[in-house]
N, C-alpha and C. Protein backbone atom coordinates (compact mmCIF):
# COMPACT_ATOMS: atom_id res chain seq x y z
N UNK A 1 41.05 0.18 -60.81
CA UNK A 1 39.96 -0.76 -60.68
C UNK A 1 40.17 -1.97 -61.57
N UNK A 2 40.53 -2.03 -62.37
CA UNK A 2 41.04 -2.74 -63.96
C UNK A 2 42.15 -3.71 -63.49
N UNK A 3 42.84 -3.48 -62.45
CA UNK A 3 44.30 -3.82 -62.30
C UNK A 3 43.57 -5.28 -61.30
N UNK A 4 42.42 -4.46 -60.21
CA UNK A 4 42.25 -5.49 -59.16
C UNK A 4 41.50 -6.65 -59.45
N UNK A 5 40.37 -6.22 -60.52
CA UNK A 5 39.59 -6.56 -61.40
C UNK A 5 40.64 -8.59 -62.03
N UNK A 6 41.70 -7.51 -62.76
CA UNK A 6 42.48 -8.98 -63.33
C UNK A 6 42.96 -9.62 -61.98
N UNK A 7 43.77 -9.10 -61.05
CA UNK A 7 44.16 -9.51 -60.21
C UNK A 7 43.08 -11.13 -59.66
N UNK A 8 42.38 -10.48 -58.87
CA UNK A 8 41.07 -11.42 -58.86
C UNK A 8 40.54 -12.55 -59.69
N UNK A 9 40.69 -12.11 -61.33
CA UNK A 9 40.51 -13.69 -62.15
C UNK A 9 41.75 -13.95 -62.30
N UNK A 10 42.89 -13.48 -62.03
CA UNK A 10 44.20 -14.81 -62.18
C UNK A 10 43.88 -15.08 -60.96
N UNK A 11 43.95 -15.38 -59.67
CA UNK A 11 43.89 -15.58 -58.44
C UNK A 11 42.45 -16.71 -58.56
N UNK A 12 41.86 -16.37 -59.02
CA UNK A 12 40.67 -17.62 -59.28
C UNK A 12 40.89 -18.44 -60.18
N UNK A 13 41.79 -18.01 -61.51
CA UNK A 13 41.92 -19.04 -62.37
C UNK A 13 43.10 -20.03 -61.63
N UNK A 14 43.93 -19.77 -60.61
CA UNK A 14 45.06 -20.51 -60.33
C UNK A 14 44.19 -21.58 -58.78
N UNK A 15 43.64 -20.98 -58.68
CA UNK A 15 42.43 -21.78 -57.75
C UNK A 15 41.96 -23.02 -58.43
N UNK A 16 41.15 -22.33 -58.93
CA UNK A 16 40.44 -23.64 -59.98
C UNK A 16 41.46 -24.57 -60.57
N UNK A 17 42.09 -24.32 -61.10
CA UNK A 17 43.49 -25.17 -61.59
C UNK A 17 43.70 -26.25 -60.06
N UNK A 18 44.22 -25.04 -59.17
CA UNK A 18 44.82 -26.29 -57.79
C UNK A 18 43.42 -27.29 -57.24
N UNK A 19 42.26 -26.83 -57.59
CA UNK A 19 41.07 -27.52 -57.08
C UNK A 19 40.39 -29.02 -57.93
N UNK A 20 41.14 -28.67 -59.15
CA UNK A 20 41.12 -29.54 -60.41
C UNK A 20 42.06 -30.73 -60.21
N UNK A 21 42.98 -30.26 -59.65
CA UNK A 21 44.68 -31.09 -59.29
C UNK A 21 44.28 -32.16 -58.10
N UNK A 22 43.43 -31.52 -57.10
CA UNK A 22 43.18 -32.46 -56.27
C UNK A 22 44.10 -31.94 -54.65
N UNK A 23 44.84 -30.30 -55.05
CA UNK A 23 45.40 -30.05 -54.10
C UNK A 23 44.73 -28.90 -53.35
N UNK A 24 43.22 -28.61 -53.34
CA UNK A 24 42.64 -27.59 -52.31
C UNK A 24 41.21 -28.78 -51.84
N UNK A 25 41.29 -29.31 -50.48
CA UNK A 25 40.07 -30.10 -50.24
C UNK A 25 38.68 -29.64 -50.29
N UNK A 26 38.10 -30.28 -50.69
CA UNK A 26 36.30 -29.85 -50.87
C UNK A 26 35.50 -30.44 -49.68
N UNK A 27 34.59 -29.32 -49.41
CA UNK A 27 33.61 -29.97 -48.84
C UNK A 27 32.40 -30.85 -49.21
N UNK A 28 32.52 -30.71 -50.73
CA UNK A 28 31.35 -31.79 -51.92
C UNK A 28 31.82 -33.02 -51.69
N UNK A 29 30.98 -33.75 -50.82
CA UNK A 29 31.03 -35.56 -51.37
C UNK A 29 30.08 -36.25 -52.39
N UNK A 30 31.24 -36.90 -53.67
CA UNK A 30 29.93 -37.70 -54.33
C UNK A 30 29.14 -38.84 -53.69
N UNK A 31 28.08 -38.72 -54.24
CA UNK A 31 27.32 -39.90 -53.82
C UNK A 31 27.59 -41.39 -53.70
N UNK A 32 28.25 -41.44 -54.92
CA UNK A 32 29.02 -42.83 -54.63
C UNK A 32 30.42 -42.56 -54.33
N UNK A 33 30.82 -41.78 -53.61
CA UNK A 33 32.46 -41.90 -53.24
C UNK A 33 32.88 -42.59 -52.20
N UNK A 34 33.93 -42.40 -51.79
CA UNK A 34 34.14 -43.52 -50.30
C UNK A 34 33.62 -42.92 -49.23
N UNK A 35 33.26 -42.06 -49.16
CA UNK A 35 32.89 -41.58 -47.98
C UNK A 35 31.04 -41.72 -47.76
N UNK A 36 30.76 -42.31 -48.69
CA UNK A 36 29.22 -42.58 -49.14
C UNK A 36 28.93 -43.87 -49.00
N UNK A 37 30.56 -44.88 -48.40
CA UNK A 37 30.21 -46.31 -48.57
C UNK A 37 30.35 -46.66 -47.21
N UNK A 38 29.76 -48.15 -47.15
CA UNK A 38 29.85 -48.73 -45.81
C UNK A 38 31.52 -48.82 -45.49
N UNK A 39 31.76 -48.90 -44.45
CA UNK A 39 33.36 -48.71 -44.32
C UNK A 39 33.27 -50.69 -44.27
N UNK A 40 32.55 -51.42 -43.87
CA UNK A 40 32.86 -52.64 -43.43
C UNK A 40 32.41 -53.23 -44.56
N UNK A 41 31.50 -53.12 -45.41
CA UNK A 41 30.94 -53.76 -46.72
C UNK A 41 31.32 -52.92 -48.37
N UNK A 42 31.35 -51.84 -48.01
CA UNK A 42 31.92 -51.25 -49.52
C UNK A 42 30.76 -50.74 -49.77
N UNK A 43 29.51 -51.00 -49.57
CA UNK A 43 28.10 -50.99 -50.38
C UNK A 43 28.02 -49.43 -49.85
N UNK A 44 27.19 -48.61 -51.22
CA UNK A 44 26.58 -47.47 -50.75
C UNK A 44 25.47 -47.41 -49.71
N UNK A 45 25.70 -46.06 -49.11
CA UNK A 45 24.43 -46.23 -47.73
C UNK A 45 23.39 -45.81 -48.51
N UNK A 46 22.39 -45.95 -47.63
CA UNK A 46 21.46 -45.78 -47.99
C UNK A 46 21.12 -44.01 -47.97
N UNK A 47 20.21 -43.56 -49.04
CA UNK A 47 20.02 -42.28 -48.72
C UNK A 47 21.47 -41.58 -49.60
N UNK A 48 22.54 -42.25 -50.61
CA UNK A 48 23.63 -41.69 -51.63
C UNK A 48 23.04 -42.21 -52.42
N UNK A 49 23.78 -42.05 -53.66
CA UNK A 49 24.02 -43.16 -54.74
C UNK A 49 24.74 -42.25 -56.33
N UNK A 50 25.12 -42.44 -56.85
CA UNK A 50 25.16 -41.94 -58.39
C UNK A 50 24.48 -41.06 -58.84
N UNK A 51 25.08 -39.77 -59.43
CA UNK A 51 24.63 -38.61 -59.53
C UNK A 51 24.26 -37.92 -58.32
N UNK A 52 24.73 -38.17 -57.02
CA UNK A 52 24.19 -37.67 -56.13
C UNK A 52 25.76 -36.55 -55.49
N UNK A 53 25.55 -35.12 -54.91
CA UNK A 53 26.35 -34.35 -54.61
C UNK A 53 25.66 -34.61 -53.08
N UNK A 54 26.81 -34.03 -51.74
CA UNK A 54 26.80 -33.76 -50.29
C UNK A 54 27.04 -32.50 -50.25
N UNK A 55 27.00 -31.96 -49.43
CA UNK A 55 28.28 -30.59 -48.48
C UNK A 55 28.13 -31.34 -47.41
N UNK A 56 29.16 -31.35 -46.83
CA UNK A 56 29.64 -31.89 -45.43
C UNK A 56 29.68 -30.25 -44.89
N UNK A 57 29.05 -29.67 -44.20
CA UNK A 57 28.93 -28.56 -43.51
C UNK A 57 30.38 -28.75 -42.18
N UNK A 58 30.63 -27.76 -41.74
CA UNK A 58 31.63 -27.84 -40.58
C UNK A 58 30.58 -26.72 -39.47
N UNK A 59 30.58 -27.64 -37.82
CA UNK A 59 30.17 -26.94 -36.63
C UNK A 59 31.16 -27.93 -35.81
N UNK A 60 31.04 -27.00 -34.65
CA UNK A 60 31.64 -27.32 -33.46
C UNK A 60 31.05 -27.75 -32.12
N UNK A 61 31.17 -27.71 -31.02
CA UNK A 61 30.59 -26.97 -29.70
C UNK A 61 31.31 -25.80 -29.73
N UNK A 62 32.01 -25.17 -29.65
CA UNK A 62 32.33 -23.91 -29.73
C UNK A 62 31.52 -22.83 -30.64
N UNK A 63 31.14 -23.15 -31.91
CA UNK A 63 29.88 -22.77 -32.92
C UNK A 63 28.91 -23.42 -33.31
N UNK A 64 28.20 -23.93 -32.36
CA UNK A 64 27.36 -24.84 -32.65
C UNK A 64 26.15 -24.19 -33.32
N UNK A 65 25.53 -24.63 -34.45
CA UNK A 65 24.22 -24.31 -35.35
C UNK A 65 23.08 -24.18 -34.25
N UNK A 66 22.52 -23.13 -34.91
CA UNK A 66 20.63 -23.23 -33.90
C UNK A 66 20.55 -24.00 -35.05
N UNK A 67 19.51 -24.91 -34.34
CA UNK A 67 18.97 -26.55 -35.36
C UNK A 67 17.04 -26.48 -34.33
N UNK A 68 16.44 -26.02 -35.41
CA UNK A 68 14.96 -25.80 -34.97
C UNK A 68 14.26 -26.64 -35.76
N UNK A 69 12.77 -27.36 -35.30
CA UNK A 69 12.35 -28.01 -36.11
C UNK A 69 10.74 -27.62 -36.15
N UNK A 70 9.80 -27.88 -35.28
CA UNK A 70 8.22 -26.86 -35.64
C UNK A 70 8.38 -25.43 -35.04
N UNK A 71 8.72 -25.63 -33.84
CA UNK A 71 8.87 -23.83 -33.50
C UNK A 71 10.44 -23.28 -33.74
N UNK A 72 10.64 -21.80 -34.00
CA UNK A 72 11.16 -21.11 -34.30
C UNK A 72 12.28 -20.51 -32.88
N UNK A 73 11.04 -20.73 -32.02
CA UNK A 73 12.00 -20.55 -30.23
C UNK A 73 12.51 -21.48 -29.51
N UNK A 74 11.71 -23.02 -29.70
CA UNK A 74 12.45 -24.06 -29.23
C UNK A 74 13.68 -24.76 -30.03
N UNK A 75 14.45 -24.92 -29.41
CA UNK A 75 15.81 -25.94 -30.08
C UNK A 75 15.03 -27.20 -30.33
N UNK A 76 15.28 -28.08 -31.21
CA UNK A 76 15.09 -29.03 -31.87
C UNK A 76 15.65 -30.17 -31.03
N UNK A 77 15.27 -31.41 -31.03
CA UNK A 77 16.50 -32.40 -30.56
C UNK A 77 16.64 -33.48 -31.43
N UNK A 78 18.14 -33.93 -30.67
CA UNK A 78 18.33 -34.58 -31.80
C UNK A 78 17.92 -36.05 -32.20
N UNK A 79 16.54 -36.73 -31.52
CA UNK A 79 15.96 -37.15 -31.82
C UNK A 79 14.86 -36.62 -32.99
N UNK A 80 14.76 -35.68 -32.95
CA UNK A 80 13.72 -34.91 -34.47
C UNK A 80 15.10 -34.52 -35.74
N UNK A 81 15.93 -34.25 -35.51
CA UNK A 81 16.54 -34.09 -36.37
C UNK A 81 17.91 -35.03 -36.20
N UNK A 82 18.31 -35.34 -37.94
CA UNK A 82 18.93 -36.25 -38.31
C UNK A 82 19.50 -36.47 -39.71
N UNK A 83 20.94 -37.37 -39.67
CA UNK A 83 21.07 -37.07 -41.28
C UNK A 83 20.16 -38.07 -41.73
N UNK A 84 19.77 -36.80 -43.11
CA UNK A 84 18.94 -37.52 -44.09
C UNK A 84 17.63 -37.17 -44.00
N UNK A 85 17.06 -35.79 -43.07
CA UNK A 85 16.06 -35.51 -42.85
C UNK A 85 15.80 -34.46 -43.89
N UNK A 86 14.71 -33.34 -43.92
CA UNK A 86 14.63 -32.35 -45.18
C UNK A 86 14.44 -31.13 -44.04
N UNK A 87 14.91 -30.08 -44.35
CA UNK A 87 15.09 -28.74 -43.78
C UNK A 87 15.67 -27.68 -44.71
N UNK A 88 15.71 -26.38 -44.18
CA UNK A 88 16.41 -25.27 -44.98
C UNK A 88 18.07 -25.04 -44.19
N UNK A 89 18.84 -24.85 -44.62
CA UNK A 89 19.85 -24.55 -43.89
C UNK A 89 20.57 -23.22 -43.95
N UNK A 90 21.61 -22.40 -43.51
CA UNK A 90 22.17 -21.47 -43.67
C UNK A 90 23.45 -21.73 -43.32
N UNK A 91 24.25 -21.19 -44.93
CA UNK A 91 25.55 -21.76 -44.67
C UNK A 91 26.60 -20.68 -44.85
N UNK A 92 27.64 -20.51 -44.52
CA UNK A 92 28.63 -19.51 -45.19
C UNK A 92 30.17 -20.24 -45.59
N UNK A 93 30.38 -19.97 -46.61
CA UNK A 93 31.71 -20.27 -47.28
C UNK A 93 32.48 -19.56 -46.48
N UNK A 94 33.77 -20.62 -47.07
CA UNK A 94 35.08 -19.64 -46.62
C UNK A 94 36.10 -20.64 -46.95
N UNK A 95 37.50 -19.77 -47.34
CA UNK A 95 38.61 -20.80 -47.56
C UNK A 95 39.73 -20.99 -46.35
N UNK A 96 40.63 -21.86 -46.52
CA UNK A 96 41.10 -21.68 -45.17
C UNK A 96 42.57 -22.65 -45.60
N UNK A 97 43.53 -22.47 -44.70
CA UNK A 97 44.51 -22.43 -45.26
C UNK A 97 45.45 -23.17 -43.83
N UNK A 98 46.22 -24.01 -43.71
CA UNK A 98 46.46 -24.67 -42.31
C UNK A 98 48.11 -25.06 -42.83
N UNK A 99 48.89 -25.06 -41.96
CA UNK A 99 50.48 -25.20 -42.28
C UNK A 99 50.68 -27.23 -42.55
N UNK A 100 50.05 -27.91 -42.21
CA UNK A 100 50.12 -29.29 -42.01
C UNK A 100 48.84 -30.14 -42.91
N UNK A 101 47.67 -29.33 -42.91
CA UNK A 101 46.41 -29.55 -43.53
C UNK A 101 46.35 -28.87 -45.07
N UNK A 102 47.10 -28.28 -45.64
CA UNK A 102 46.78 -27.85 -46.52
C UNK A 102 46.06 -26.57 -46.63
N UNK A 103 45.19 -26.55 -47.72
CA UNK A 103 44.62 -25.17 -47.92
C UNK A 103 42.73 -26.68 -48.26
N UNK A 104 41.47 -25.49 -48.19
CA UNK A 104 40.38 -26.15 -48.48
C UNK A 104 39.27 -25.08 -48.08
N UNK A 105 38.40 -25.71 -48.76
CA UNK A 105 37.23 -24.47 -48.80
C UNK A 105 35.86 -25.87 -47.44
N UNK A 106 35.33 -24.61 -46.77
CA UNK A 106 34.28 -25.25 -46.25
C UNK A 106 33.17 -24.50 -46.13
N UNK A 107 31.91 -24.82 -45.19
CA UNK A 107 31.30 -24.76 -45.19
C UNK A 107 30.80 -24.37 -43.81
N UNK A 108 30.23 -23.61 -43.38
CA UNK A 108 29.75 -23.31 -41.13
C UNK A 108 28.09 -23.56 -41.84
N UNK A 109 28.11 -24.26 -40.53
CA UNK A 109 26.65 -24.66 -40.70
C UNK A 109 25.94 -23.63 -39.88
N UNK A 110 25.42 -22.51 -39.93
CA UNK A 110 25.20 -21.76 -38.72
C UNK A 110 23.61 -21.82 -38.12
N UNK A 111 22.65 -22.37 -39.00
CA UNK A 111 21.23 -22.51 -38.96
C UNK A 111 20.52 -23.66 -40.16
N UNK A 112 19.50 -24.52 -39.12
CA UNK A 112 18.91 -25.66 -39.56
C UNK A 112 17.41 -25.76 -39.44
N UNK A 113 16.55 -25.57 -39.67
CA UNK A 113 15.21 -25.71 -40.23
C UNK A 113 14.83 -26.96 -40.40
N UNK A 114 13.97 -28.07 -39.72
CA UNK A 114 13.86 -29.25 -40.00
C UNK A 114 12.37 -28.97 -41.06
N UNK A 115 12.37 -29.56 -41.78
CA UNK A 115 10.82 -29.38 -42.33
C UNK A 115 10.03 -30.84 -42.85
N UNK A 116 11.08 -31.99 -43.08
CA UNK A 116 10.42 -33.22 -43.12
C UNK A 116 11.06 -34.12 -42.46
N UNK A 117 10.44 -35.29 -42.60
CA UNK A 117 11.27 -36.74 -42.16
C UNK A 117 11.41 -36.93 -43.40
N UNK A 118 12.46 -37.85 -43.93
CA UNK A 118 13.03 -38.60 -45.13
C UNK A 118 14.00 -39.94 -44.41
N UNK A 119 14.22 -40.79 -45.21
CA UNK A 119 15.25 -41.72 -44.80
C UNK A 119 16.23 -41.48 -43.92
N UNK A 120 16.70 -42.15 -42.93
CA UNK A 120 17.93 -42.00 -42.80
C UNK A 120 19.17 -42.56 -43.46
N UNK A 121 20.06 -41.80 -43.89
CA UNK A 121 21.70 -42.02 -44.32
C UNK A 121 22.28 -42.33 -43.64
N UNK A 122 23.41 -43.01 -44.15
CA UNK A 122 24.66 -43.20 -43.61
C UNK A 122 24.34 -44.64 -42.49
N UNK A 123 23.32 -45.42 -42.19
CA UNK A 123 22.75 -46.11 -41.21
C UNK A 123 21.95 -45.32 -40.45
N UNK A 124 21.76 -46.20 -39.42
CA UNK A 124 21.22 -45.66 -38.19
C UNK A 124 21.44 -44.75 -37.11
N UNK A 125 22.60 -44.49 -37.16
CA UNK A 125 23.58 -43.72 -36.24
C UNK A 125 23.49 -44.46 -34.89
N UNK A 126 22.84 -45.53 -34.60
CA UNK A 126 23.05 -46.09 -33.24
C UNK A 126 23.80 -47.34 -33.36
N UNK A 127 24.47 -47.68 -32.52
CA UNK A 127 25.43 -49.06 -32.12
C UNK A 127 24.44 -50.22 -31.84
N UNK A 128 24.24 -51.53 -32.81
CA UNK A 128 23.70 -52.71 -31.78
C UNK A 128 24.52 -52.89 -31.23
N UNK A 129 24.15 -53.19 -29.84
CA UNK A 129 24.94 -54.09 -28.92
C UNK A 129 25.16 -55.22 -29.40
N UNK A 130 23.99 -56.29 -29.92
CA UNK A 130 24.15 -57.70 -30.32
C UNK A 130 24.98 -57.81 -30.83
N UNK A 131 25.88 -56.85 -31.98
CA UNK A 131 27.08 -57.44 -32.83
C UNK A 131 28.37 -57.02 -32.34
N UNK A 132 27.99 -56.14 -31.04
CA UNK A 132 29.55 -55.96 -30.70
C UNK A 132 29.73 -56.65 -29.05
N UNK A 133 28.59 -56.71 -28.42
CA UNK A 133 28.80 -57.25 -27.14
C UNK A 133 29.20 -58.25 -27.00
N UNK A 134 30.66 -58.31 -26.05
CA UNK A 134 31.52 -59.61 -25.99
C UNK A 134 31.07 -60.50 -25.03
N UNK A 135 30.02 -61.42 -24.73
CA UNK A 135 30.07 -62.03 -23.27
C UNK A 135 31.14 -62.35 -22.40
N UNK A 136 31.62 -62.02 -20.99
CA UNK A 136 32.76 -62.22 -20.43
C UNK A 136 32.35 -62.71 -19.35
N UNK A 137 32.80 -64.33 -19.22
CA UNK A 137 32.81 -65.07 -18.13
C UNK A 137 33.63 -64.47 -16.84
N UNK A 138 32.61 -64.76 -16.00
CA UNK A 138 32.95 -63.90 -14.56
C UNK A 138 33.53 -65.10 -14.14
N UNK A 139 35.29 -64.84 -13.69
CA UNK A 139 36.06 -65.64 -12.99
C UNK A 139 36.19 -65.60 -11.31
N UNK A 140 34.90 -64.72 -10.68
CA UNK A 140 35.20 -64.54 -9.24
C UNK A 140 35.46 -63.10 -9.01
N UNK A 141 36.29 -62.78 -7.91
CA UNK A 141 36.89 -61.23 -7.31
C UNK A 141 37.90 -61.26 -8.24
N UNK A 142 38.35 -59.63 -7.80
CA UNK A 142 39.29 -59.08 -8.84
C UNK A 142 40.73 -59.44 -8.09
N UNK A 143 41.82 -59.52 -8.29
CA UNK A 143 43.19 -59.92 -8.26
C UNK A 143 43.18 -58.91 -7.03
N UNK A 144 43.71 -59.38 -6.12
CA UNK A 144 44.32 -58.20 -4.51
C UNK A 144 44.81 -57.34 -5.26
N UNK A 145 45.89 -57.53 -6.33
CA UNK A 145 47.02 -55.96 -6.62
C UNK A 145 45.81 -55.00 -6.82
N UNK A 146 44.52 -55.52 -7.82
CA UNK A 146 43.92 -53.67 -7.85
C UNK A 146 43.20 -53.85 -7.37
N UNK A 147 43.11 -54.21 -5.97
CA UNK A 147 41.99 -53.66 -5.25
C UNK A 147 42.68 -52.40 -3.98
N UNK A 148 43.70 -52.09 -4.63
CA UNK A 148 44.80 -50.96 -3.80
C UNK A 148 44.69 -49.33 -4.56
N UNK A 149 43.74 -49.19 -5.35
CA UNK A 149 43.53 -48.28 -5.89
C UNK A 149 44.54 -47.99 -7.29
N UNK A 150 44.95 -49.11 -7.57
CA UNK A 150 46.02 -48.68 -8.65
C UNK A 150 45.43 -49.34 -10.00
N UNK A 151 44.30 -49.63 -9.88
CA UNK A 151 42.97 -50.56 -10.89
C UNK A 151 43.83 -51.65 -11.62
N UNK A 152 44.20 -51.86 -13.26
CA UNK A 152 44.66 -53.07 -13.86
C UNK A 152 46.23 -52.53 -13.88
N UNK A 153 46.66 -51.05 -13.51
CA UNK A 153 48.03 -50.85 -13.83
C UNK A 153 48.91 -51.92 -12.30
N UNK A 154 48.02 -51.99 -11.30
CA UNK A 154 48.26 -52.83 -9.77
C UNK A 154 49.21 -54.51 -10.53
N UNK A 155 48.40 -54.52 -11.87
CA UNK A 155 48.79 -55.98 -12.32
C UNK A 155 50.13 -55.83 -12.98
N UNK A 156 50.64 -54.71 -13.20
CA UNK A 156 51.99 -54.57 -14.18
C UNK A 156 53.18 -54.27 -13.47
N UNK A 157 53.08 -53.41 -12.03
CA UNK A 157 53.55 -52.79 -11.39
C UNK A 157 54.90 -53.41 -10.18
């Protein structure tokens, strides 16, 4: 028992060491880290800041979280829930280990509880159109080559 006992704290102490190094990835984002900043301005989003810890949880469609918000039987949508909202969650650890990715500890998000509104983070999560919509002057019909079913590749061909 004694033997597995040590086994187990060298095996954690050499952990902690590689997690210290910067060579096992975390699922903790600081508040002000890059991943907390505007990618186009630098500025923290709203809803981080200094002294502030994340878990970036991991789901899929393949494992997707029940995410409930007043009842317990209806699914939630994702108009009621959102980052930056307040809820209980249920999470399970685990480490994981990938030939190209490294080794890193995460997080399954497996259950979500909405219980308030709070700010939203990170923005809005929606796209304006106004700052990305390109106006494109309509020059007439499309070129004969793709109107042969071969669409813009008709123009290279």
């Amino acid at each position: 028992m004694g033997g597995a006992t040590w086994a187990g704290k060298a095996k954690s102490r050499k952990g902690l060491e590689r997690a210290k190094a910067g060579l096992i990835k975390s699922p903790f984002i600081a508040g002000d880290g890059k991943e907390a900043r505007n990618k186009e301005t630098g500025e923290i989003n709203v809803g981080y800041g200094p002294g502030l810890f994340f878990i970036r949880p991991w789901a899929n469609a393949d494992h997707p979280p029940v995410v409930r918000y007043k009842n317990p039987n209806i699914p939630a949508t994702e108009a009621e829930v959102y980052s930056g909202c307040r809820g209980f969650a249920v999470l399970s650890a685990f480490a994981w280990n990938h030939a190209t990715n490294g080794d890193g500890v995460s997080f399954n998000l497996s259950y979500f509880q909405k219980t308030a509104d709070d700010e939203q983070i990170g923005g809005s999560g929606q796209v304006d159109p106004n700052k990305w919509h390109e106006k494109i002057a309509d020059e007439g019909d499309a070129p004969p080559e793709t109107k042969q079913g071969e669409g813009a590749d008709g123009l290279f061909g």
